[in-house]
PDB file of N, CA and C in Angstrom:
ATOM      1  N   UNK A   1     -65.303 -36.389  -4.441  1.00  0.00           N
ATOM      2  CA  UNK A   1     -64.808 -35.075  -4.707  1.00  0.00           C
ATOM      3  C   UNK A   1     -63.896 -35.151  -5.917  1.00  0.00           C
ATOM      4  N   UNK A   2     -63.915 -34.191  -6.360  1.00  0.00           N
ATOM      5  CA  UNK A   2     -63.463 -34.310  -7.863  1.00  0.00           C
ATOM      6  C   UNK A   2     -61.592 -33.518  -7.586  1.00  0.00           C
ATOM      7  N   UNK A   3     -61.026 -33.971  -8.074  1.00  0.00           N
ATOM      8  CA  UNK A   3     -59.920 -33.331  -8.120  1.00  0.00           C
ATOM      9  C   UNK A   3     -59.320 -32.210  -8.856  1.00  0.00           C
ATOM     10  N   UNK A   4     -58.702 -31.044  -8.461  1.00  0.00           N
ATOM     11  CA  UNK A   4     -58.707 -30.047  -9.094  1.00  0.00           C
ATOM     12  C   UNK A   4     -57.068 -30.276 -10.043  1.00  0.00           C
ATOM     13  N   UNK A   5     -56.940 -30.213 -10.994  1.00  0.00           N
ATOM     14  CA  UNK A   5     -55.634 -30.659 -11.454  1.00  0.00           C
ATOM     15  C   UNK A   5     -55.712 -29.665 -12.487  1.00  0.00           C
ATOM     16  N   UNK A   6     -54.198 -28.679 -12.134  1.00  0.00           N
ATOM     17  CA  UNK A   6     -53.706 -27.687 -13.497  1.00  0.00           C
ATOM     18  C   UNK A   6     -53.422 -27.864 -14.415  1.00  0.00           C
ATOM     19  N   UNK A   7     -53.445 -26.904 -16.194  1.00  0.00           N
ATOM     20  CA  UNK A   7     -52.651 -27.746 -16.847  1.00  0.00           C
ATOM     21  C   UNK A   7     -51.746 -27.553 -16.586  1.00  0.00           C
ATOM     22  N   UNK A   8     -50.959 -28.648 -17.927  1.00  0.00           N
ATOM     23  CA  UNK A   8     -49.332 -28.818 -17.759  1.00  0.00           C
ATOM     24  C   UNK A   8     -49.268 -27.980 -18.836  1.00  0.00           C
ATOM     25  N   UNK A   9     -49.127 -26.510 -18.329  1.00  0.00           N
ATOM     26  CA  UNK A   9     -48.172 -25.838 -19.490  1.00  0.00           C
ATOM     27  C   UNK A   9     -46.904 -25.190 -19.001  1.00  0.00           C
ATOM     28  N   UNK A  10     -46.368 -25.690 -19.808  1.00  0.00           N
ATOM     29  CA  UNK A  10     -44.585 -25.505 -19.585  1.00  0.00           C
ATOM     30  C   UNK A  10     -44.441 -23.628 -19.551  1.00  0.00           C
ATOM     31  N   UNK A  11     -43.559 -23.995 -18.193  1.00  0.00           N
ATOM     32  CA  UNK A  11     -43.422 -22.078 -17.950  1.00  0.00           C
ATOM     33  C   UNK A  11     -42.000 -21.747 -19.054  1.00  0.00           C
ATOM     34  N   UNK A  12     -42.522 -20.573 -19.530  1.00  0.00           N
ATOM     35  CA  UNK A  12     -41.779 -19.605 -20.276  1.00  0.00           C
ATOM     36  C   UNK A  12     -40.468 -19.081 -20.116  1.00  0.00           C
ATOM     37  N   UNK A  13     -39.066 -19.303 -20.116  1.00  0.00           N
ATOM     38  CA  UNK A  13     -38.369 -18.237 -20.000  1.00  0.00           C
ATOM     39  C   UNK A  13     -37.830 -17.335 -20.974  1.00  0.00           C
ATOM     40  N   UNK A  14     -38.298 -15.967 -20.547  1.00  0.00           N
ATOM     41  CA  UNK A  14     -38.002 -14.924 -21.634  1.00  0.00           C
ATOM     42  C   UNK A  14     -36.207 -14.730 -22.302  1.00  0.00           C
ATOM     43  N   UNK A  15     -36.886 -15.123 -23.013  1.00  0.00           N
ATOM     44  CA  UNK A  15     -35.216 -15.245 -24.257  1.00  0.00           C
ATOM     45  C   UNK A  15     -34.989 -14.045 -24.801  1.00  0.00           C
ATOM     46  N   UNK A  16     -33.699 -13.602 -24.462  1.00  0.00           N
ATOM     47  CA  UNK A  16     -33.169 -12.055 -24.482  1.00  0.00           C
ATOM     48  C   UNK A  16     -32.686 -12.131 -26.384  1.00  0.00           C
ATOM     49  N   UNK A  17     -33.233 -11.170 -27.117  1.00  0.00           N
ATOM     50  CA  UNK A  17     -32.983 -11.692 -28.545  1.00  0.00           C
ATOM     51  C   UNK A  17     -31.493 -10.937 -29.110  1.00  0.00           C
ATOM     52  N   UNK A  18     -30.839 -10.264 -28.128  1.00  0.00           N
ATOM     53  CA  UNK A  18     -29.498 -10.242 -28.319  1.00  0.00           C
ATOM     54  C   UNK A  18     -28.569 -10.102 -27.424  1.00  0.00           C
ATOM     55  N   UNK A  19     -27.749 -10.900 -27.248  1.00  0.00           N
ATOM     56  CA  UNK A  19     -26.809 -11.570 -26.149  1.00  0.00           C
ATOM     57  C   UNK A  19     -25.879 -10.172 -25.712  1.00  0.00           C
ATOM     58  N   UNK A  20     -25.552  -9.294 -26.090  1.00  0.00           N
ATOM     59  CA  UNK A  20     -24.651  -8.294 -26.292  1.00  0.00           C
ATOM     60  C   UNK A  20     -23.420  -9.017 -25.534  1.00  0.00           C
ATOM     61  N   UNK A  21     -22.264  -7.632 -25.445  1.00  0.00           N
ATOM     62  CA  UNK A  21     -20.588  -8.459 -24.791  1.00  0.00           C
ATOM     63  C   UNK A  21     -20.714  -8.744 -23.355  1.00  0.00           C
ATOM     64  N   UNK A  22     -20.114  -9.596 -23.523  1.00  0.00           N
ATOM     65  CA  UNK A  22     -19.992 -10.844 -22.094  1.00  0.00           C
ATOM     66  C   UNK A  22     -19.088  -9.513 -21.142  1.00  0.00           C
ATOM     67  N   UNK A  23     -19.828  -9.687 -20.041  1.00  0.00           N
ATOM     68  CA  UNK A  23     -18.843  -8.383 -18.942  1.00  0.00           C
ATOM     69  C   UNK A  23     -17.964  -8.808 -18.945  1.00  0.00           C
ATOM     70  N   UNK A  24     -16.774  -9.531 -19.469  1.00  0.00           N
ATOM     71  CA  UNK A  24     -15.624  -9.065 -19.257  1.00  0.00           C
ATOM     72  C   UNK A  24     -14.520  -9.607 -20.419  1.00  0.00           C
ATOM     73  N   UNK A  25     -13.859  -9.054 -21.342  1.00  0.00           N
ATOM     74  CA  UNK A  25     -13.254  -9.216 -22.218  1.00  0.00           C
ATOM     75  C   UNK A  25     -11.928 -10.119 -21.325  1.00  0.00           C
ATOM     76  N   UNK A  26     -11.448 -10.902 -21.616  1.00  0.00           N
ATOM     77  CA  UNK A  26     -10.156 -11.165 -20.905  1.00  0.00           C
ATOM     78  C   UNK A  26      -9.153 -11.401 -22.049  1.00  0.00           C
ATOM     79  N   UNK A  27      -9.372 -10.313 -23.067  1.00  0.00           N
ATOM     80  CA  UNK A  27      -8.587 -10.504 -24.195  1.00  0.00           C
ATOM     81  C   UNK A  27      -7.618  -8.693 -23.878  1.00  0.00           C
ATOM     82  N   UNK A  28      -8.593  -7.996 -22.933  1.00  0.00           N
ATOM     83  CA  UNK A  28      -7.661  -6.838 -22.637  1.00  0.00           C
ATOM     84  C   UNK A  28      -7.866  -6.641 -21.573  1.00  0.00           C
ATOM     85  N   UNK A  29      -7.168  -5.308 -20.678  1.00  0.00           N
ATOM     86  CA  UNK A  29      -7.021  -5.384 -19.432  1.00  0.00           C
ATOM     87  C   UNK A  29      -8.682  -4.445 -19.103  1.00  0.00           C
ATOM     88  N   UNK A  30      -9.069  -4.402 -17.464  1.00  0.00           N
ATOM     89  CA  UNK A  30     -10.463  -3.794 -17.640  1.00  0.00           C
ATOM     90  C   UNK A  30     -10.130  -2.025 -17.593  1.00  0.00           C
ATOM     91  N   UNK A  31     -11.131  -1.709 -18.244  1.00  0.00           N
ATOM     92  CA  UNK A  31     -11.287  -0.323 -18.299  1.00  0.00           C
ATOM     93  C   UNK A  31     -11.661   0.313 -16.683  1.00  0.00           C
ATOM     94  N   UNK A  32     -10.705   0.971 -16.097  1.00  0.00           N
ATOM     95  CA  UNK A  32     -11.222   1.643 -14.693  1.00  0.00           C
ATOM     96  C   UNK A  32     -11.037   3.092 -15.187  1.00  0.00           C
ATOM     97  N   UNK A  33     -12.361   3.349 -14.590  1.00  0.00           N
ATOM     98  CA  UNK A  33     -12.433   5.125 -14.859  1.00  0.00           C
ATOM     99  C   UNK A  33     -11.687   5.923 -13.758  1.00  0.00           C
ATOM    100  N   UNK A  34     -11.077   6.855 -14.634  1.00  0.00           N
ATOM    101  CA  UNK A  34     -10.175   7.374 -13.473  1.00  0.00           C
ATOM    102  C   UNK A  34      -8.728   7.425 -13.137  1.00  0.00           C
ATOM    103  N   UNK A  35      -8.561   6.011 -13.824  1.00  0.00           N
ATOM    104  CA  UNK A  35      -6.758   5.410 -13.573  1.00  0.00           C
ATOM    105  C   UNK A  35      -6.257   4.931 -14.844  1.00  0.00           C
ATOM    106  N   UNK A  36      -5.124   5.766 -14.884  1.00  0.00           N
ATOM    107  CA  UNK A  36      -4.295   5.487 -16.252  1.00  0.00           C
ATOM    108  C   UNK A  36      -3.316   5.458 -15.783  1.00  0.00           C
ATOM    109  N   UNK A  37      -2.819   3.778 -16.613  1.00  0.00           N
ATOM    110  CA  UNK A  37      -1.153   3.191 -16.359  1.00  0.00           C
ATOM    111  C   UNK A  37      -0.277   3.926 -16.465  1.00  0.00           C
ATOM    112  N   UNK A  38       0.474   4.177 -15.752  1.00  0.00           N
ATOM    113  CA  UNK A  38       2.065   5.228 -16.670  1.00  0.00           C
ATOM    114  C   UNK A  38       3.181   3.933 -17.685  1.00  0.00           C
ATOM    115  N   UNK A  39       2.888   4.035 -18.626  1.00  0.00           N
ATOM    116  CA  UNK A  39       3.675   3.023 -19.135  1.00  0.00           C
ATOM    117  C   UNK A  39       5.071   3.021 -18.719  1.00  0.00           C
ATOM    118  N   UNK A  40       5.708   1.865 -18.319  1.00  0.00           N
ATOM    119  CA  UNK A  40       6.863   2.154 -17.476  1.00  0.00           C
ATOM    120  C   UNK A  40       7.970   1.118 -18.976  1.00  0.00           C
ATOM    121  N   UNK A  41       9.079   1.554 -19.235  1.00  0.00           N
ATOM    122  CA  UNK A  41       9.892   1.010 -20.573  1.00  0.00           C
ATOM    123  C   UNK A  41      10.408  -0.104 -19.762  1.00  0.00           C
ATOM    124  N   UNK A  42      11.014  -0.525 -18.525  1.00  0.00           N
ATOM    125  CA  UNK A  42      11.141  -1.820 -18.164  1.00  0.00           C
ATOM    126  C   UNK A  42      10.755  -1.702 -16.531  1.00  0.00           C
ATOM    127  N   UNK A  43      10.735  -2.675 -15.411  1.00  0.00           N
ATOM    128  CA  UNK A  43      10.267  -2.982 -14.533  1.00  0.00           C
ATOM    129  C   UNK A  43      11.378  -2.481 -13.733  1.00  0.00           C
ATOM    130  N   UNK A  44      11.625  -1.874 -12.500  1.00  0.00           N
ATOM    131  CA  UNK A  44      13.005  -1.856 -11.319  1.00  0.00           C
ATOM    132  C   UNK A  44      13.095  -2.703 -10.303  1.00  0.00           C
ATOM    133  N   UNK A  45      14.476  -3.015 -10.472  1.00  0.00           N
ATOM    134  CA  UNK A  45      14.648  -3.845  -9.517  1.00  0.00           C
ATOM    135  C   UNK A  45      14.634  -3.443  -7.971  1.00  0.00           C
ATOM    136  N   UNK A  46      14.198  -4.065  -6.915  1.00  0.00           N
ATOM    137  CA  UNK A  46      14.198  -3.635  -5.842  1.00  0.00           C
ATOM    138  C   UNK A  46      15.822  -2.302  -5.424  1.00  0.00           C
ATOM    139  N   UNK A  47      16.886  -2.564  -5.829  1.00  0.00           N
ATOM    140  CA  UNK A  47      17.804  -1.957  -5.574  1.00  0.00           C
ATOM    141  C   UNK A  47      17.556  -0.509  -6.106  1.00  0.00           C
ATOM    142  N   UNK A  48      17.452  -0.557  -7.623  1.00  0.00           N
ATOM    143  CA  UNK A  48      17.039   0.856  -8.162  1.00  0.00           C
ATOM    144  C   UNK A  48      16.022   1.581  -7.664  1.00  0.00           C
ATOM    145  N   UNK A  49      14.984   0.481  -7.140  1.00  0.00           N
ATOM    146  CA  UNK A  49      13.791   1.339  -6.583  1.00  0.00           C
ATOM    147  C   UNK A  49      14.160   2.303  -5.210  1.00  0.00           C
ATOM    148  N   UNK A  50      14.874   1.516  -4.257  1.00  0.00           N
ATOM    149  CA  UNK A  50      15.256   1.921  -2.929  1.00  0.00           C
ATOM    150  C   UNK A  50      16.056   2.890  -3.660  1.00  0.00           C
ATOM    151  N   UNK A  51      17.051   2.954  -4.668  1.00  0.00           N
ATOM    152  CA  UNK A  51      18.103   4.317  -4.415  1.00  0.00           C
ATOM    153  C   UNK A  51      16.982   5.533  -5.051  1.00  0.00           C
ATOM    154  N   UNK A  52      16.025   5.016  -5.929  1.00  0.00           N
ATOM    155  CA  UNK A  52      15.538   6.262  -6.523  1.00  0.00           C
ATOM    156  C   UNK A  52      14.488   6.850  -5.147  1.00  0.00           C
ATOM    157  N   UNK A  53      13.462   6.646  -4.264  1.00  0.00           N
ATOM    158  CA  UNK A  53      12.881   6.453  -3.202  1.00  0.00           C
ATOM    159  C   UNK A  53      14.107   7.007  -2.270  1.00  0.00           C
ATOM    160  N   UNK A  54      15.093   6.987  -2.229  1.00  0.00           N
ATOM    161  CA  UNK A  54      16.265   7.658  -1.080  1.00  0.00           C
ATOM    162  C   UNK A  54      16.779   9.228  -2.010  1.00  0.00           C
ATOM    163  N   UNK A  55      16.804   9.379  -2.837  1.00  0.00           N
ATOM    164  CA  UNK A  55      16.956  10.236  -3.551  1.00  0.00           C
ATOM    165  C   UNK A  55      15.877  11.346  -3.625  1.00  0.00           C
ATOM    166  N   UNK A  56      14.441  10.637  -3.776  1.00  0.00           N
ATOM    167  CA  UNK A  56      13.554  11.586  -3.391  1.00  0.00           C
ATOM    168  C   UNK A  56      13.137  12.188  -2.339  1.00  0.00           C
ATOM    169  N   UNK A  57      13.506  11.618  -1.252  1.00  0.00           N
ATOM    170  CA  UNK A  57      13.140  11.818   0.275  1.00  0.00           C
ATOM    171  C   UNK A  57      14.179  11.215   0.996  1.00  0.00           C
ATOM    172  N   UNK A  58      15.350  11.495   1.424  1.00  0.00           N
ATOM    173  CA  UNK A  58      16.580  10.953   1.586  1.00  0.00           C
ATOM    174  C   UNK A  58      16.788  10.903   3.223  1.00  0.00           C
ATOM    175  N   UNK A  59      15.729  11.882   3.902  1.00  0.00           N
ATOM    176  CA  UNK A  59      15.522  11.731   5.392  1.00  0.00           C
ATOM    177  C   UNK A  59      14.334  10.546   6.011  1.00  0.00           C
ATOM    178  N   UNK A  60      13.704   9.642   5.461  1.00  0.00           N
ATOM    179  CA  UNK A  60      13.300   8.692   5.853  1.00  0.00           C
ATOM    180  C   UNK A  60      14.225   7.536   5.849  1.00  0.00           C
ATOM    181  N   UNK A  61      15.060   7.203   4.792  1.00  0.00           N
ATOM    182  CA  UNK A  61      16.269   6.585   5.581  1.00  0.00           C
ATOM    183  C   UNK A  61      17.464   7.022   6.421  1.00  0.00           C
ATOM    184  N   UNK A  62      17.337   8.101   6.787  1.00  0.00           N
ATOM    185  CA  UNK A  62      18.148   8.173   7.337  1.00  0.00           C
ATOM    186  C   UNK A  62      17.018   8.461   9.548  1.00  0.00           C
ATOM    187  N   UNK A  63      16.248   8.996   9.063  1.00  0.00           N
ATOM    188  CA  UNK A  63      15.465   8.280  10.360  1.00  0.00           C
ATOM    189  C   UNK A  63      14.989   7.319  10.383  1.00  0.00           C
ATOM    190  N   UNK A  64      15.435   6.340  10.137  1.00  0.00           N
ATOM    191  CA  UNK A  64      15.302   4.822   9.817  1.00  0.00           C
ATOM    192  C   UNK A  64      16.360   4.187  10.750  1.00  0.00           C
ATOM    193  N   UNK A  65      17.448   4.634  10.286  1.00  0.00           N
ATOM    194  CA  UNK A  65      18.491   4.328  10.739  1.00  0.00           C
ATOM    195  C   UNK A  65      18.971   4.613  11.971  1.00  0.00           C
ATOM    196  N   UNK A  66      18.575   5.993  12.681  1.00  0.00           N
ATOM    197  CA  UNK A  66      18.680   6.627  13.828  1.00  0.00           C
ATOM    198  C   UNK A  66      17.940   6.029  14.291  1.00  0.00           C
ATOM    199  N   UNK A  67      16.294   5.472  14.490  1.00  0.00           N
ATOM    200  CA  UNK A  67      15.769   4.846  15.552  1.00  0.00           C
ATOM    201  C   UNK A  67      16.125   3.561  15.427  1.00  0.00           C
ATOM    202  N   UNK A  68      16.818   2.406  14.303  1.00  0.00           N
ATOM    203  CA  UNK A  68      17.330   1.563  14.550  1.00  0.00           C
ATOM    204  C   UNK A  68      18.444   1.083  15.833  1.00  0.00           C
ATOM    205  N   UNK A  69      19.555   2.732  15.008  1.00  0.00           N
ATOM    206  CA  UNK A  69      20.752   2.432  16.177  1.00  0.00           C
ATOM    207  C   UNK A  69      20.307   3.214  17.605  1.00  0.00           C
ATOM    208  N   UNK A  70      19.195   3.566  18.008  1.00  0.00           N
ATOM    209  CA  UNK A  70      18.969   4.336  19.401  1.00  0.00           C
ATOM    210  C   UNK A  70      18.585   2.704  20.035  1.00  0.00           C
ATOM    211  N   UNK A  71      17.495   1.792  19.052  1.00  0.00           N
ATOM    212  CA  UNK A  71      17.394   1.051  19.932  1.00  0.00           C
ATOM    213  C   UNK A  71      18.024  -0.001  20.561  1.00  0.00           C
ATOM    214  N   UNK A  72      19.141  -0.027  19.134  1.00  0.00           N
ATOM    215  CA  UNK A  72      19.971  -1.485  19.719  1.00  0.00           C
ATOM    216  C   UNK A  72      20.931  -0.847  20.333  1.00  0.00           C
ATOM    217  N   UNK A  73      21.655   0.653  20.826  1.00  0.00           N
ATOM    218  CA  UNK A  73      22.440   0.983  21.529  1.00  0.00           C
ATOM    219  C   UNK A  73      21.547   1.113  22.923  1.00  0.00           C
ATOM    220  N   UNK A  74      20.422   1.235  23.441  1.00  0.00           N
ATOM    221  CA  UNK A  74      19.445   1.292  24.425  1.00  0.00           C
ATOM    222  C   UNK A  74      19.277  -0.099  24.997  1.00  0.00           C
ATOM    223  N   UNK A  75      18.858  -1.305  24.174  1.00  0.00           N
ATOM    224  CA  UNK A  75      18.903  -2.380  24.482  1.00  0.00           C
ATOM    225  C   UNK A  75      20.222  -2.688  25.158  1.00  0.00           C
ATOM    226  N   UNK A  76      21.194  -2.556  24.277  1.00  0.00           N
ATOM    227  CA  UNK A  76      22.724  -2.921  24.963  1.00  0.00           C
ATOM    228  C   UNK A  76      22.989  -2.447  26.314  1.00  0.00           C
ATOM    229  N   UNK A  77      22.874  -1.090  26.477  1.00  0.00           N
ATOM    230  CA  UNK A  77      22.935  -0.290  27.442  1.00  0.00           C
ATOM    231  C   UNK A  77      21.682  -0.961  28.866  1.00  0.00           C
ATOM    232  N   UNK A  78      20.896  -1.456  28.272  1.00  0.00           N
ATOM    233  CA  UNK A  78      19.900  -2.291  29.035  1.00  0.00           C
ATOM    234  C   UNK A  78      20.802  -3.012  29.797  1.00  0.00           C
ATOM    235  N   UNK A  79      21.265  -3.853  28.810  1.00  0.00           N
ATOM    236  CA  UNK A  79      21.812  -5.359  29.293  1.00  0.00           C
ATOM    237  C   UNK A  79      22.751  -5.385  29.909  1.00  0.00           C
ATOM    238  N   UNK A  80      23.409  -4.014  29.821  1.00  0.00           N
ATOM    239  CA  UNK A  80      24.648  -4.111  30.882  1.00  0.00           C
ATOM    240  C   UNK A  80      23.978  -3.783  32.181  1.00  0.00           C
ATOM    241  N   UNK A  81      23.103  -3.119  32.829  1.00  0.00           N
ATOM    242  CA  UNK A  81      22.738  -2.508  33.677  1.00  0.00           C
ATOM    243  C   UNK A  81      22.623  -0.952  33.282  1.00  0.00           C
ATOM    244  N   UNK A  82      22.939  -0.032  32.662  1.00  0.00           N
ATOM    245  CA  UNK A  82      23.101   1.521  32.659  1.00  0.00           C
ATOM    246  C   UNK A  82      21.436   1.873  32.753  1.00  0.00           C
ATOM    247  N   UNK A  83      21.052   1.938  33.177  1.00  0.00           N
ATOM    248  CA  UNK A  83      19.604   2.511  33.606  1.00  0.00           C
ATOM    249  C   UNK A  83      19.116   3.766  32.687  1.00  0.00           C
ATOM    250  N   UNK A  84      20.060   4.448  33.440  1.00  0.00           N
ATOM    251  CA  UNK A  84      20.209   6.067  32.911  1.00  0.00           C
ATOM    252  C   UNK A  84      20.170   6.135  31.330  1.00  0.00           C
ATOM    253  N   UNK A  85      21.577   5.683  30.983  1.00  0.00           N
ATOM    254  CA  UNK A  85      21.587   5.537  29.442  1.00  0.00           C
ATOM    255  C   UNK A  85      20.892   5.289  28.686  1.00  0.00           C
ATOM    256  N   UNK A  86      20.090   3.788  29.057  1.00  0.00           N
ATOM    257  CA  UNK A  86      19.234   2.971  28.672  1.00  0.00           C
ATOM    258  C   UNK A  86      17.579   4.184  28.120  1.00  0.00           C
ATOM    259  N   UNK A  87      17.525   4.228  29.397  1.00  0.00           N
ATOM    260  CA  UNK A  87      16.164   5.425  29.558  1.00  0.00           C
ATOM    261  C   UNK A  87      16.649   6.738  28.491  1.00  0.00           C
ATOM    262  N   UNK A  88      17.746   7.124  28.493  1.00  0.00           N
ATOM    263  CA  UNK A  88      17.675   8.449  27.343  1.00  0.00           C
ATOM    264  C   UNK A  88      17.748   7.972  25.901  1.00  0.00           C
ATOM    265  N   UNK A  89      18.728   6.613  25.685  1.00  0.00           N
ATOM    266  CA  UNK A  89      18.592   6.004  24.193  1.00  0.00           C
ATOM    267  C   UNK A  89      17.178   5.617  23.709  1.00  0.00           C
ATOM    268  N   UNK A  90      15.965   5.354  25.015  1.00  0.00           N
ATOM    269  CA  UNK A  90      14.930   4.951  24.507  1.00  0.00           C
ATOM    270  C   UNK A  90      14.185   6.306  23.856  1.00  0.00           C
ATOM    271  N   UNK A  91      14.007   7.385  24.865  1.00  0.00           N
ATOM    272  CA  UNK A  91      13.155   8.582  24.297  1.00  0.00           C
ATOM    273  C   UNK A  91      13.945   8.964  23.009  1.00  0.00           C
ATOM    274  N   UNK A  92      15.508   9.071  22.943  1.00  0.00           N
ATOM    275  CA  UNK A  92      16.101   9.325  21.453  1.00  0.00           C
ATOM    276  C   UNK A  92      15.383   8.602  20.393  1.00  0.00           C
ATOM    277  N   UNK A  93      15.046   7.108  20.648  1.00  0.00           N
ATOM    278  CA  UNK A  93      14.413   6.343  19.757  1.00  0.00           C
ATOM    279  C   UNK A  93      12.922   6.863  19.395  1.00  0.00           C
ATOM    280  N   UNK A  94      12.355   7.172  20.426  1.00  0.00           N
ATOM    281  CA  UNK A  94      10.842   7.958  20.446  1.00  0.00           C
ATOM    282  C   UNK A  94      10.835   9.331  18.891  1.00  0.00           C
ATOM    283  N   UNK A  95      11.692   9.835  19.716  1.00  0.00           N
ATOM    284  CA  UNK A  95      12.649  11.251  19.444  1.00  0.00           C
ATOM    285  C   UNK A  95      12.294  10.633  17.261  1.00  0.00           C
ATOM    286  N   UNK A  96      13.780   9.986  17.058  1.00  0.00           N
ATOM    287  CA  UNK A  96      13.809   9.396  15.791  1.00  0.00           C
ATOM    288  C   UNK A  96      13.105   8.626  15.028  1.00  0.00           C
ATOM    289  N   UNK A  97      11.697   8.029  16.033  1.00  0.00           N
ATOM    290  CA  UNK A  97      10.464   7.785  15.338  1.00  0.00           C
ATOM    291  C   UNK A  97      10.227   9.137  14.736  1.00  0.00           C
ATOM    292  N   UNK A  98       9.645  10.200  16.056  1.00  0.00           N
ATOM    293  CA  UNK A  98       8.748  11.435  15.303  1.00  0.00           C
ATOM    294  C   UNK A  98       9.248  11.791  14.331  1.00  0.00           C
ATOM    295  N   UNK A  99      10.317  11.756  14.019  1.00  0.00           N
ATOM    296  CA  UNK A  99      11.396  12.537  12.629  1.00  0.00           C
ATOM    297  C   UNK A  99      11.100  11.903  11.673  1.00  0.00           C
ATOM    298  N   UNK A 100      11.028  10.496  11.713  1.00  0.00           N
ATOM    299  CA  UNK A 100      10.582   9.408  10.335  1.00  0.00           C
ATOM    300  C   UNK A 100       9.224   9.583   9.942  1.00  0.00           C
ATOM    301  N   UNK A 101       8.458   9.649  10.938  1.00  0.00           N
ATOM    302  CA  UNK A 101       7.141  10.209  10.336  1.00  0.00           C
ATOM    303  C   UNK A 101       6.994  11.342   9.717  1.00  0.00           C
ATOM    304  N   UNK A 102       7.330  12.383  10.664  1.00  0.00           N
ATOM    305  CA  UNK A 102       7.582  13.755  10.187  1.00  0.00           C
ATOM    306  C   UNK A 102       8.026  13.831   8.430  1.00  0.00           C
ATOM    307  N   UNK A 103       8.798  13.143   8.322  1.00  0.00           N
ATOM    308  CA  UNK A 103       9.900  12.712   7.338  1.00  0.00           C
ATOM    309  C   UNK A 103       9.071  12.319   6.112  1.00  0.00           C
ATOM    310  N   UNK A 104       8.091  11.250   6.529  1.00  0.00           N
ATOM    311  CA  UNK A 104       7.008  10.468   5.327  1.00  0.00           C
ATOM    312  C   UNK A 104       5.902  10.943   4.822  1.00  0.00           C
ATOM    313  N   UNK A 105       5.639  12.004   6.085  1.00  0.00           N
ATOM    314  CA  UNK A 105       4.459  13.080   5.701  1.00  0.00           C
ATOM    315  C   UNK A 105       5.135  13.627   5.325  1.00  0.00           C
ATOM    316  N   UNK A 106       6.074  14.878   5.266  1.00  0.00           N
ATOM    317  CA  UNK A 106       6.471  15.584   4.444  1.00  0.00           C
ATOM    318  C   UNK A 106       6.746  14.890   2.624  1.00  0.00           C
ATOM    319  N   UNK A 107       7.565  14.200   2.400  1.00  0.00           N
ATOM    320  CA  UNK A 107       7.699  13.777   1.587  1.00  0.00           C
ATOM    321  C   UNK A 107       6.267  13.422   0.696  1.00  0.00           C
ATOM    322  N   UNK A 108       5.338  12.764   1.102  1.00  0.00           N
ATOM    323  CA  UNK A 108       3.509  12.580   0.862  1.00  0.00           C
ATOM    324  C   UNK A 108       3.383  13.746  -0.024  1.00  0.00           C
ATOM    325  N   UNK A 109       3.657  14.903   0.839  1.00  0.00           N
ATOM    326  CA  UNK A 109       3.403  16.294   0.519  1.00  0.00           C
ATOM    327  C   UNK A 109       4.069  16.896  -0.676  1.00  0.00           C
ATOM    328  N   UNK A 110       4.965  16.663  -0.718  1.00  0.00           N
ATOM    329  CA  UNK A 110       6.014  17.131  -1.563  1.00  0.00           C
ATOM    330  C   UNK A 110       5.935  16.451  -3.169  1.00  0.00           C
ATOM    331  N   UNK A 111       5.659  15.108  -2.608  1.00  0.00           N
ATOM    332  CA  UNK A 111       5.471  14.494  -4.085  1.00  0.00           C
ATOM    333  C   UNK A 111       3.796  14.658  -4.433  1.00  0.00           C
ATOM    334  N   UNK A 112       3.142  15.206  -4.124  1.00  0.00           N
ATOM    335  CA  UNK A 112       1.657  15.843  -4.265  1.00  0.00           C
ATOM    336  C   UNK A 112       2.076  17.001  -4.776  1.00  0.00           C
ATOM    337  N   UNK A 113       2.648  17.714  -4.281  1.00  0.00           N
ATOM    338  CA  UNK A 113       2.610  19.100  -5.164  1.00  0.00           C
ATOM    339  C   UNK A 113       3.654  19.450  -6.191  1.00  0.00           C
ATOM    340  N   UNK A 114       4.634  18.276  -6.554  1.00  0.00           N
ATOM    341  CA  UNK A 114       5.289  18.295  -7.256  1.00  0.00           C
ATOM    342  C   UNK A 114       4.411  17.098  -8.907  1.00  0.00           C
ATOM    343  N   UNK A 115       3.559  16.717  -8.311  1.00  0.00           N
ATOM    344  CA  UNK A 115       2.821  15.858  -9.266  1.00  0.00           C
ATOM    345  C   UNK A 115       1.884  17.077 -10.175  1.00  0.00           C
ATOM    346  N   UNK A 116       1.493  18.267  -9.414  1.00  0.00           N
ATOM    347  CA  UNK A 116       0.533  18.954  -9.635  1.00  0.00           C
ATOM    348  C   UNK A 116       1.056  19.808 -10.787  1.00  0.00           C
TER     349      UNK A 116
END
């Protein structure tokens, strides 16, 4: 039996005859459609950021602070035994969650239609 043997011709790969730009320049930043930097003149430090952020919405820290001290006056009140106490400092804490939220949505809101 005779053997069937292919030629040897070397397979082709199609050579693109102009390379165009490499996807991604890393000589500038990438182009996203849609989003433009606000050029900012220097960077803030965490401190400036928190007072400007309390200034704009000045009731999220401060229901911050109310469900902080409901819980560690609730806990305390725990630890002595006060039952009673204990149980109303906790729903106050409940209480001064809803307000902080309340607080972050509003604010959401506010800086949305003040952007507009």
């Amino acid at each position: 039996m005779a053997a069937a043997t292919t030629p040897a011709v070397p397979e082709r790969i199609p050579k693109s005859s102009s390379l165009g730009p490499p996807p991604f320049d890393f000589s500038r930043p990438p182009v996203i459609e849609g989003f433009n930097p606000l050029p900012r003149s220097k960077d803030e430090t965490f401190k400036e950021k928190f007072m400007r952020k309390t200034k704009e919405n000045p009731f999220v820290p401060i229901g911050c602070l109310g469900t902080a001290g409901a819980l560690i006056y609730g806990l305390r009140a725990f630890h002595q035994g006060k039952t009673r106490q204990s149980q109303l400092l906790m729903r106050g804490r409940i209480a001064a969650q809803g307000f902080t939220v309340v607080a972050i949505i509003f604010g959401v809101f506010a800086t949305a239609i003040k952007n507009k």
